[in-house]
Protein backbone atom coordinates (compact mmCIF):
# COMPACT_ATOMS: atom_id res chain seq x y z
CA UNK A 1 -121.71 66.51 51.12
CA UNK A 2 -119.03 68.11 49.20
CA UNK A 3 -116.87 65.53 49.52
CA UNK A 4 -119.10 62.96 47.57
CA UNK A 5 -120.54 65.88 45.55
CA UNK A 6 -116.22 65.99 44.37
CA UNK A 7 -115.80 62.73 44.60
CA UNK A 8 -118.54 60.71 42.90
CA UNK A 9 -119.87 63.80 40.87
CA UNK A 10 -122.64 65.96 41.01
CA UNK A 11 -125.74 63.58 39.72
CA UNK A 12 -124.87 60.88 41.87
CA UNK A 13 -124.68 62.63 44.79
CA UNK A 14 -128.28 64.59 44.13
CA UNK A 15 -129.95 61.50 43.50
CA UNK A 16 -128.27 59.70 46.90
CA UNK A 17 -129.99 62.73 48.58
CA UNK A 18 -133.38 61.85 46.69
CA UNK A 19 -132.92 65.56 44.86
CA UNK A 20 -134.10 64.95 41.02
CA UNK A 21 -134.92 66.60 38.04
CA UNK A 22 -131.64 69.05 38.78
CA UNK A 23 -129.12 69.30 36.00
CA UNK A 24 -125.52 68.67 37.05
CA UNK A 25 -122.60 69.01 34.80
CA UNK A 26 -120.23 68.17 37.77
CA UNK A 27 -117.98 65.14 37.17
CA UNK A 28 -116.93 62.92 39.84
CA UNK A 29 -113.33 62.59 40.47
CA UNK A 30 -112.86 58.74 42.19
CA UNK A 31 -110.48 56.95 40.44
CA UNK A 32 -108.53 60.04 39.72
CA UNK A 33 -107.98 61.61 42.49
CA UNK A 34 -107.61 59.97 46.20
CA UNK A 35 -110.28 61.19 49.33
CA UNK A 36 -107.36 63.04 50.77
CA UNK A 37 -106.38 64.60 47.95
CA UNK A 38 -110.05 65.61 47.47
CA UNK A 39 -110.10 66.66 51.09
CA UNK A 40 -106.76 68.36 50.77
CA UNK A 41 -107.75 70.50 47.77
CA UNK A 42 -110.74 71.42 49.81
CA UNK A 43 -109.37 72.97 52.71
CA UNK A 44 -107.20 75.10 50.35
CA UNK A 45 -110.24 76.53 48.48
CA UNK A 46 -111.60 76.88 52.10
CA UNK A 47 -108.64 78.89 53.87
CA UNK A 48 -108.80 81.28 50.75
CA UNK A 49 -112.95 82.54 52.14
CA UNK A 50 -113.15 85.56 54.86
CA UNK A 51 -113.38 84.38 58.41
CA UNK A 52 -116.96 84.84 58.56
CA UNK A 53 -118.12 82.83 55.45
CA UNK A 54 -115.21 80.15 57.21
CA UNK A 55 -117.63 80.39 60.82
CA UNK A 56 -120.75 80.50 58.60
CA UNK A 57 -119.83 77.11 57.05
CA UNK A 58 -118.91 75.72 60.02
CA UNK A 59 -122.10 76.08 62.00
CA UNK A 60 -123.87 74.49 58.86
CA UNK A 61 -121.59 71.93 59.01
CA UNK A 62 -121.33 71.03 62.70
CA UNK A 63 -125.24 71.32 62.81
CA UNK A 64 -125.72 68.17 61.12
């Protein structure tokens, strides 16, 4: 979900997920920035989180 939440900006991605009425102010970045680029900038915010909030993401993650 963060991906397309980067990637196609925040609207779009609530209203793929049927969420409405929320305000979003994120912009998407296709066009301007590549998927791997998006993915790459990403995993830098990520490495920069304490372990635990690291494991904690990754059980919501891998529990989809």
């Amino acid at each position: 979900m963060l991906l397309a939440y980067v990637r196609d900006g925040g609207a779009e991605t609530l209203a793929a997920m049927g969420v409405t009425g929320v305000p979003s102010g994120m912009p998407g970045f296709r066009g301007t920035l590549a998927e791997t680029d998006i993915l790459d900038i990403l995993a830098h915010i990520r490495r920069s989180w304490p372990p635990e909030l690291q494991r904690h993401q990754d059980s919501i993650s891998h529990a989809r």
